[in-house]
N, C-alpha and C. Protein backbone atom coordinates (compact mmCIF):
# COMPACT_ATOMS: atom_id res chain seq x y z
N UNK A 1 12.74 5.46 -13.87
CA UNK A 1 12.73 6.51 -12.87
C UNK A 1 11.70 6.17 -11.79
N UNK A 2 11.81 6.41 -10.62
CA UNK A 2 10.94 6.13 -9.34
C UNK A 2 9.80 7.01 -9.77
N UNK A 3 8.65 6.69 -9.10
CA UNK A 3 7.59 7.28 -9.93
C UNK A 3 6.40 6.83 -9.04
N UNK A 4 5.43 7.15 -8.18
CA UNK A 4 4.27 6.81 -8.01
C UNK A 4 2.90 8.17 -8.13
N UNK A 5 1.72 7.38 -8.65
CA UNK A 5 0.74 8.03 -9.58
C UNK A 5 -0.30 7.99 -9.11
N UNK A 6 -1.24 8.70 -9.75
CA UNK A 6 -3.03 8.07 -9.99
C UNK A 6 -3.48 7.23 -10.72
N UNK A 7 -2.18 6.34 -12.06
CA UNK A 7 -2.73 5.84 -12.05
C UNK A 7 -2.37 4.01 -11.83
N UNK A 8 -1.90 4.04 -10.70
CA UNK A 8 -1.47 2.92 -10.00
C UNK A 8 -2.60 2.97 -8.76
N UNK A 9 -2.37 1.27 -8.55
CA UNK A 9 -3.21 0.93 -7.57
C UNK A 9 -2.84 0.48 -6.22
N UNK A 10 -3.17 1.15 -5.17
CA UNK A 10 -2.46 0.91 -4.15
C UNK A 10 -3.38 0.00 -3.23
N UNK A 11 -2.14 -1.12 -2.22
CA UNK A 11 -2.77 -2.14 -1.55
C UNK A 11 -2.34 -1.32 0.09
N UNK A 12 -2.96 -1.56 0.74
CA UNK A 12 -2.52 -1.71 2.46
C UNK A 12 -2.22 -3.23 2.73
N UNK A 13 -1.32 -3.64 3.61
CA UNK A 13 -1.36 -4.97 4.56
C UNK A 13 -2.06 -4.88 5.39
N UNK A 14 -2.69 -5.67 5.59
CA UNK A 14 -3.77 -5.56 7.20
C UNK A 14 -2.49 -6.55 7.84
N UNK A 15 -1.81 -6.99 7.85
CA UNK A 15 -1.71 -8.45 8.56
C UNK A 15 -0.25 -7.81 9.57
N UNK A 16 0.07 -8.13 10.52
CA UNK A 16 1.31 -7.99 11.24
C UNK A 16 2.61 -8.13 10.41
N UNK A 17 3.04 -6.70 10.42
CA UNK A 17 4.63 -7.52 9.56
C UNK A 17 5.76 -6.34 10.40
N UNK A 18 7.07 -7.31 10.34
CA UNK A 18 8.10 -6.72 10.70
C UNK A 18 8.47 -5.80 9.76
N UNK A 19 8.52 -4.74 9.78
CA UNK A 19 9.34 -3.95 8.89
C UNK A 19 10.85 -3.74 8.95
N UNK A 20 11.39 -4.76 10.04
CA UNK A 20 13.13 -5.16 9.75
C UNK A 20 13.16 -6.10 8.07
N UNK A 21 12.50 -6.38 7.57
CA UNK A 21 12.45 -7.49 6.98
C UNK A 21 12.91 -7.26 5.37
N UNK A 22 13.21 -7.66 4.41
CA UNK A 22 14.11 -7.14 3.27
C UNK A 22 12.94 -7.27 2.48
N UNK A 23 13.34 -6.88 1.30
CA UNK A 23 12.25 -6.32 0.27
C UNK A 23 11.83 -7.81 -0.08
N UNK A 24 12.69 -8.94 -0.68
CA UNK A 24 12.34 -10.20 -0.68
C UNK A 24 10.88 -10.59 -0.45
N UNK A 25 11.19 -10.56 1.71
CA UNK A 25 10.47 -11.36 2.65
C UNK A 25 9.05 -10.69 2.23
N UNK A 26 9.11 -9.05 2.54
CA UNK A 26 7.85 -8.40 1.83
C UNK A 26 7.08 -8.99 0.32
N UNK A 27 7.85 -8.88 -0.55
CA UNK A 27 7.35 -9.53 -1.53
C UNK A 27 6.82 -11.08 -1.40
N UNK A 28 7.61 -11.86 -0.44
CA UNK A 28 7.06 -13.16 -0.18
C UNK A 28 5.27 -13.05 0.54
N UNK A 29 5.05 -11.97 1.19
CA UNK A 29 3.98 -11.53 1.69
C UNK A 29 3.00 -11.31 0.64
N UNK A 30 3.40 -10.30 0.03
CA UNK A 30 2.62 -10.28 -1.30
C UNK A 30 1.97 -11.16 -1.85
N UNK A 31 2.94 -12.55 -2.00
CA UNK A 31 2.41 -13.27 -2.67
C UNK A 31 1.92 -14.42 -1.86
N UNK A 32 1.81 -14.87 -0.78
CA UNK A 32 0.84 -16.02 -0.36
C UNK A 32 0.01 -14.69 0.79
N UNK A 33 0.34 -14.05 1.03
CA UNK A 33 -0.83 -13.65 2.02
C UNK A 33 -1.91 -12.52 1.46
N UNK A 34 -1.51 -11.83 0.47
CA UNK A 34 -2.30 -11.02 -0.43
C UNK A 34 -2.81 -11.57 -1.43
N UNK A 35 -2.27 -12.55 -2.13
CA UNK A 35 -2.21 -13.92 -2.81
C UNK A 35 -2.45 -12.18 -4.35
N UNK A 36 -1.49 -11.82 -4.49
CA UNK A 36 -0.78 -11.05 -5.75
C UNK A 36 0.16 -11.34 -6.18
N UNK A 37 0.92 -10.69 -7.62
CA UNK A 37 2.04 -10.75 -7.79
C UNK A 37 2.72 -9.38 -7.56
N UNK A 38 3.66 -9.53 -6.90
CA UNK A 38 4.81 -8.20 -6.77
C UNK A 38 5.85 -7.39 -7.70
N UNK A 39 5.19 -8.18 -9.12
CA UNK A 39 5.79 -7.88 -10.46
C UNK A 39 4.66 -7.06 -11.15
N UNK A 40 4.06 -7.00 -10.49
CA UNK A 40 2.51 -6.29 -11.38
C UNK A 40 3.09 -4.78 -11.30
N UNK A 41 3.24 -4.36 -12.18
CA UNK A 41 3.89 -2.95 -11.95
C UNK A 41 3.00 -1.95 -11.93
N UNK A 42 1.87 -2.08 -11.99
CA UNK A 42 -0.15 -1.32 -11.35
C UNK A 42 0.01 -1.12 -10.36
N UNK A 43 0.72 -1.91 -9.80
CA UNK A 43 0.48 -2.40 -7.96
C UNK A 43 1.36 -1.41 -7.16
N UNK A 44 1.16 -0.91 -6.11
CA UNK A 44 2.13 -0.77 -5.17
C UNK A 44 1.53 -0.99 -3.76
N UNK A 45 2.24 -1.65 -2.86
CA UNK A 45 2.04 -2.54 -1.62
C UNK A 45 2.48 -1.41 -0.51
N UNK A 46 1.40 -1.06 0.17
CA UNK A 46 1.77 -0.38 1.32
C UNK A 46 1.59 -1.44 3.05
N UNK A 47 3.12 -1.34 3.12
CA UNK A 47 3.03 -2.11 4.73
C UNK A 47 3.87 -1.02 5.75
N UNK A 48 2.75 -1.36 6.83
CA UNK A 48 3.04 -0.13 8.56
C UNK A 48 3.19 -1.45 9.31
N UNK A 49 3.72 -0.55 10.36
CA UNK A 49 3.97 -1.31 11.64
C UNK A 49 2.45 -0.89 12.40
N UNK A 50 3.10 -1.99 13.49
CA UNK A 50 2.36 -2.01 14.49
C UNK A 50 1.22 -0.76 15.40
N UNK A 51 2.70 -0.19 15.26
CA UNK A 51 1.97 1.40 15.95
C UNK A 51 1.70 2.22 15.20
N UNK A 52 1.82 2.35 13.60
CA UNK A 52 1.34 3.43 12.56
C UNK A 52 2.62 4.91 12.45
N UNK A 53 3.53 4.41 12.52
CA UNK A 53 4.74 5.38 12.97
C UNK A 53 5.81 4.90 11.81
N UNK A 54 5.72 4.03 10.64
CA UNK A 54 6.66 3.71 9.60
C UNK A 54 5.94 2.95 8.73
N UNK A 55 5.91 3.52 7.12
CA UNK A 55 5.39 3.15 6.53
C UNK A 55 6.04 2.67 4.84
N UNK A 56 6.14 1.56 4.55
CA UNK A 56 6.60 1.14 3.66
C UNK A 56 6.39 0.95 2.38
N UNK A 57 6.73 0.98 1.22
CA UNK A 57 5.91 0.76 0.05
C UNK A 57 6.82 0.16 -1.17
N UNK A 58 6.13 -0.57 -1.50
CA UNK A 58 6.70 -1.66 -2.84
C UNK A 58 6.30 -1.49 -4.42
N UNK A 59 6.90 -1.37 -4.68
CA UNK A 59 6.70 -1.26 -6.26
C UNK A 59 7.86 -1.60 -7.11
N UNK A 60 6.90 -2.22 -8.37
CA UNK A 60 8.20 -2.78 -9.40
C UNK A 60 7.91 -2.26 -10.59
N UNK A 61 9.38 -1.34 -10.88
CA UNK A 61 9.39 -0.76 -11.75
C UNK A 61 10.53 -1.22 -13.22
N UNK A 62 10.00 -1.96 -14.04
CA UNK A 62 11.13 -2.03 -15.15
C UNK A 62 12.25 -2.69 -14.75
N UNK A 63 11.70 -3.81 -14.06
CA UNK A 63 12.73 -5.21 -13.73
C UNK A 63 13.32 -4.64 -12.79
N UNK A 64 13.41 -3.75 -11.50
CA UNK A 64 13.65 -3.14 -10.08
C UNK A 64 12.65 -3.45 -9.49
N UNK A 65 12.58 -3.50 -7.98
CA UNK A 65 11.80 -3.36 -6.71
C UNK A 65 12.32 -2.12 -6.70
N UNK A 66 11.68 -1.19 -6.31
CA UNK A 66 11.50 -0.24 -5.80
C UNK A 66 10.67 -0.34 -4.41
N UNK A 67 11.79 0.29 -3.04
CA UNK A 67 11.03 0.55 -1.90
C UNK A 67 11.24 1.82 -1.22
N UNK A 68 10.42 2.26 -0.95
CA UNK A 68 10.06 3.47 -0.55
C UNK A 68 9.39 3.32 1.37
N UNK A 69 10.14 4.45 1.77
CA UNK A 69 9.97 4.77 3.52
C UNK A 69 9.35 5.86 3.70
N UNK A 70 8.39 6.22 4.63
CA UNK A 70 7.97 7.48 5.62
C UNK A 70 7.80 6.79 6.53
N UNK A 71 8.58 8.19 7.60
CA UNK A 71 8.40 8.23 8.94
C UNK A 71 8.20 9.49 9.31
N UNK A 72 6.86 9.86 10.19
CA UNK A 72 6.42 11.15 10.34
C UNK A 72 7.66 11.56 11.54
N UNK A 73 8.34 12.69 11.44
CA UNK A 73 8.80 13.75 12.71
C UNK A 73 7.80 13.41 13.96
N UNK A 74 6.55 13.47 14.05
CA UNK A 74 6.24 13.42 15.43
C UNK A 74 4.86 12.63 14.87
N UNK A 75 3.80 12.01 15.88
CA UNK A 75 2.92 11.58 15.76
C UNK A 75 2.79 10.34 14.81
N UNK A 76 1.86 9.87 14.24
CA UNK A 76 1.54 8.42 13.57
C UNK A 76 0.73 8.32 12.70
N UNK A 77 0.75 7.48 11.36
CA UNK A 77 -0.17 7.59 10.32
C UNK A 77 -1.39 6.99 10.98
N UNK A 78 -2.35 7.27 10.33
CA UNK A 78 -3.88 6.94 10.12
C UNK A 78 -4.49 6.18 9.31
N UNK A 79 -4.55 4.70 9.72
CA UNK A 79 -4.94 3.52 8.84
C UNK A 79 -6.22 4.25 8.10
N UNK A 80 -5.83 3.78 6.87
CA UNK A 80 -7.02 3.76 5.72
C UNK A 80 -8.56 3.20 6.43
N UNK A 81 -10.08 3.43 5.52
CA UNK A 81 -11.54 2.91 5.81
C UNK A 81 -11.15 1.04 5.52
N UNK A 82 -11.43 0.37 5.89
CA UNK A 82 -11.40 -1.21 5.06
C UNK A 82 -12.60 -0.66 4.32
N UNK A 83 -12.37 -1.48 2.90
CA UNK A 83 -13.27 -1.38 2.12
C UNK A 83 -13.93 -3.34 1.72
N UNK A 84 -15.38 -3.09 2.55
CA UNK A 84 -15.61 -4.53 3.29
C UNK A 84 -16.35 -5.19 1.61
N UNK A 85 -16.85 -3.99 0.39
CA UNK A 85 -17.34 -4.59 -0.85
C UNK A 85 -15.89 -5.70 -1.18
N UNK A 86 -15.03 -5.03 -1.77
CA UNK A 86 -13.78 -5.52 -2.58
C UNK A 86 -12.93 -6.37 -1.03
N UNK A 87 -13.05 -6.32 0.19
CA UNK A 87 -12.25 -7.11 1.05
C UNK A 87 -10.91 -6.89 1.17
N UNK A 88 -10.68 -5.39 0.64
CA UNK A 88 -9.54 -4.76 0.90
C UNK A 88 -9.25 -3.53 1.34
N UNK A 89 -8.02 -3.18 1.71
CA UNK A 89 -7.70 -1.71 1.95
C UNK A 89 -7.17 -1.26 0.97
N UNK A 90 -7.68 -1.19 -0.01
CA UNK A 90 -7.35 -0.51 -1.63
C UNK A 90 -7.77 1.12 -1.61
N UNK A 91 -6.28 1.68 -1.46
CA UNK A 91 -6.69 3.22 -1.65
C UNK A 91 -6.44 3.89 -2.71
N UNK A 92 -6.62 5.15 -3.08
CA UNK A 92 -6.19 6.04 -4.27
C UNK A 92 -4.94 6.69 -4.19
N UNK A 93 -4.45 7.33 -4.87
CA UNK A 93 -3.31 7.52 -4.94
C UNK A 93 -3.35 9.22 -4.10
N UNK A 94 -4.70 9.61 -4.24
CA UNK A 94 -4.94 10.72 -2.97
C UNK A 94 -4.97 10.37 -1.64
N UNK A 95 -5.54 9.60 -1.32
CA UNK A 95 -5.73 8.79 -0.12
C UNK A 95 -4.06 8.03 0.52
N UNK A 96 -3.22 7.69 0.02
CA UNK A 96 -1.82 7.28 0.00
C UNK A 96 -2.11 8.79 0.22
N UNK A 97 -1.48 10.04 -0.12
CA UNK A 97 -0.55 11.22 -0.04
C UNK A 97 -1.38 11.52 1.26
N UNK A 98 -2.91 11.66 1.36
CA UNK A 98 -3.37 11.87 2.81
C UNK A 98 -2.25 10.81 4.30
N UNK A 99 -2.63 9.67 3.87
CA UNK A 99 -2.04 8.98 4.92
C UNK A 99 -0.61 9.16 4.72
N UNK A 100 0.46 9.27 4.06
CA UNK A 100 1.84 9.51 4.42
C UNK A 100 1.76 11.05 4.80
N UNK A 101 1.13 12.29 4.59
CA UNK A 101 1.27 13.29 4.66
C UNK A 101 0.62 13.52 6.32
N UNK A 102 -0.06 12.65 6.93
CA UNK A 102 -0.32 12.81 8.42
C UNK A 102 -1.93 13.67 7.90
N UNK A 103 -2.46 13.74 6.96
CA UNK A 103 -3.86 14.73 6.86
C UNK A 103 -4.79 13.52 7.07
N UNK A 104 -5.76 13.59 7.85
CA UNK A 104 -7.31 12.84 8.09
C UNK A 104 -8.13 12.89 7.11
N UNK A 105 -8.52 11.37 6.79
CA UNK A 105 -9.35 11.43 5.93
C UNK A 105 -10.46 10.37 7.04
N UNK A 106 -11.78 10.97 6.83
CA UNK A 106 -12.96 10.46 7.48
C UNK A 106 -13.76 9.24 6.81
N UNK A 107 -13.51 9.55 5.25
CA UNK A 107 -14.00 8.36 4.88
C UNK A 107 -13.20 8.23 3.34
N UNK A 108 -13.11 7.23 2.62
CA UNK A 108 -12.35 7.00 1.62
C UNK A 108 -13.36 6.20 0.62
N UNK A 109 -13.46 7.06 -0.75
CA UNK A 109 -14.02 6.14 -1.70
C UNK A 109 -13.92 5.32 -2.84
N UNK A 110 -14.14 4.46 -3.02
CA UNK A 110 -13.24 3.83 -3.89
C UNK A 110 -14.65 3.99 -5.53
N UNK A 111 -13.26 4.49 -6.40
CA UNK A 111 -14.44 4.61 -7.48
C UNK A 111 -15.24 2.89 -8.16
N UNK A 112 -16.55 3.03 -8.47
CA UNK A 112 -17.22 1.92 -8.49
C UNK A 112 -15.91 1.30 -10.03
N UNK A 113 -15.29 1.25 -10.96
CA UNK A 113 -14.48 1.03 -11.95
C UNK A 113 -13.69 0.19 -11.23
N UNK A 114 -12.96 0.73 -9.79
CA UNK A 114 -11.57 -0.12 -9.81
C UNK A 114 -12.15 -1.09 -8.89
N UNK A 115 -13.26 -1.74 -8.64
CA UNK A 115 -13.75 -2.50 -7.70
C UNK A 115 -12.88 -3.86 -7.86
N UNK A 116 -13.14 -3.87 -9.51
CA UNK A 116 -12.97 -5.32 -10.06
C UNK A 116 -11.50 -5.91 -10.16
N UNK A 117 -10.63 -6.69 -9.26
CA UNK A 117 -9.60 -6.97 -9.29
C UNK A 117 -9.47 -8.00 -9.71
N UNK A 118 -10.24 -8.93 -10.92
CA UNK A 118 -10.19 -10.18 -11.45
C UNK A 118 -9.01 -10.18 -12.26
N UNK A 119 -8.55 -9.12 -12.77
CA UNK A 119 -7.17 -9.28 -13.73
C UNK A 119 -5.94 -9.28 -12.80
N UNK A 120 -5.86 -9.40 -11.77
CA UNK A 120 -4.69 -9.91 -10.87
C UNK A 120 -3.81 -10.90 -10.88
């Protein structure tokens, strides 16, 4: 069943990506430019466009990709804090419902536990 949680871990793309692009090409992203795997089923991969107006998300669930869309009615999401300790835009699964839901968040914290992404 489609399913996203608290207790999954969510990525942002920083990097330019087409969002014409098939779940594949995304996952090819995943894996040399995030340098992850897109089978990690912990994981779910959030990629926006350019202007913050479509927002994409990846997850693999039980031998499926699962991809998931928002697009706000009016106005544009609000890129996540970079989090410059860990060198990522790793948010919570509150922080995801802030940014697809269009609500401002001023600052984002990441609990000191999920810092450690060595089991990747």
């Amino acid at each position: 069943m489609f399913r996203l949680s608290e207790d999954l871990r969510y990525y942002l793309y920083t990097g330019k990506v087409n969002l014409r692009r098939g779940c594949m090409s995304l996952c090819e992203l995943i894996r040399t430019e995030m340098k992850s795997n897109p089978r990690d089923s912990r994981n779910v991969y959030v990629f926006m466009n350019r202007a913050c107006t479509i927002a994409r998300l990846i997850h693999y669930e039980r031998g499926f990709y699962v991809m998931y869309e928002k697009r706000p009615e009016s106005g544009k999401f609000r890129k996540p804090v970079y989090d410059a300790r860990s060198g990522k835009y790793k948010i919570s699964y509150t922080d995801l419902v802030c940014l697809t839901e269009g609500l401002a968040r001023t600052e984002i914290r990441l609990p000191e536990a999920d810092i450690d992404d060595s089991n990747n």
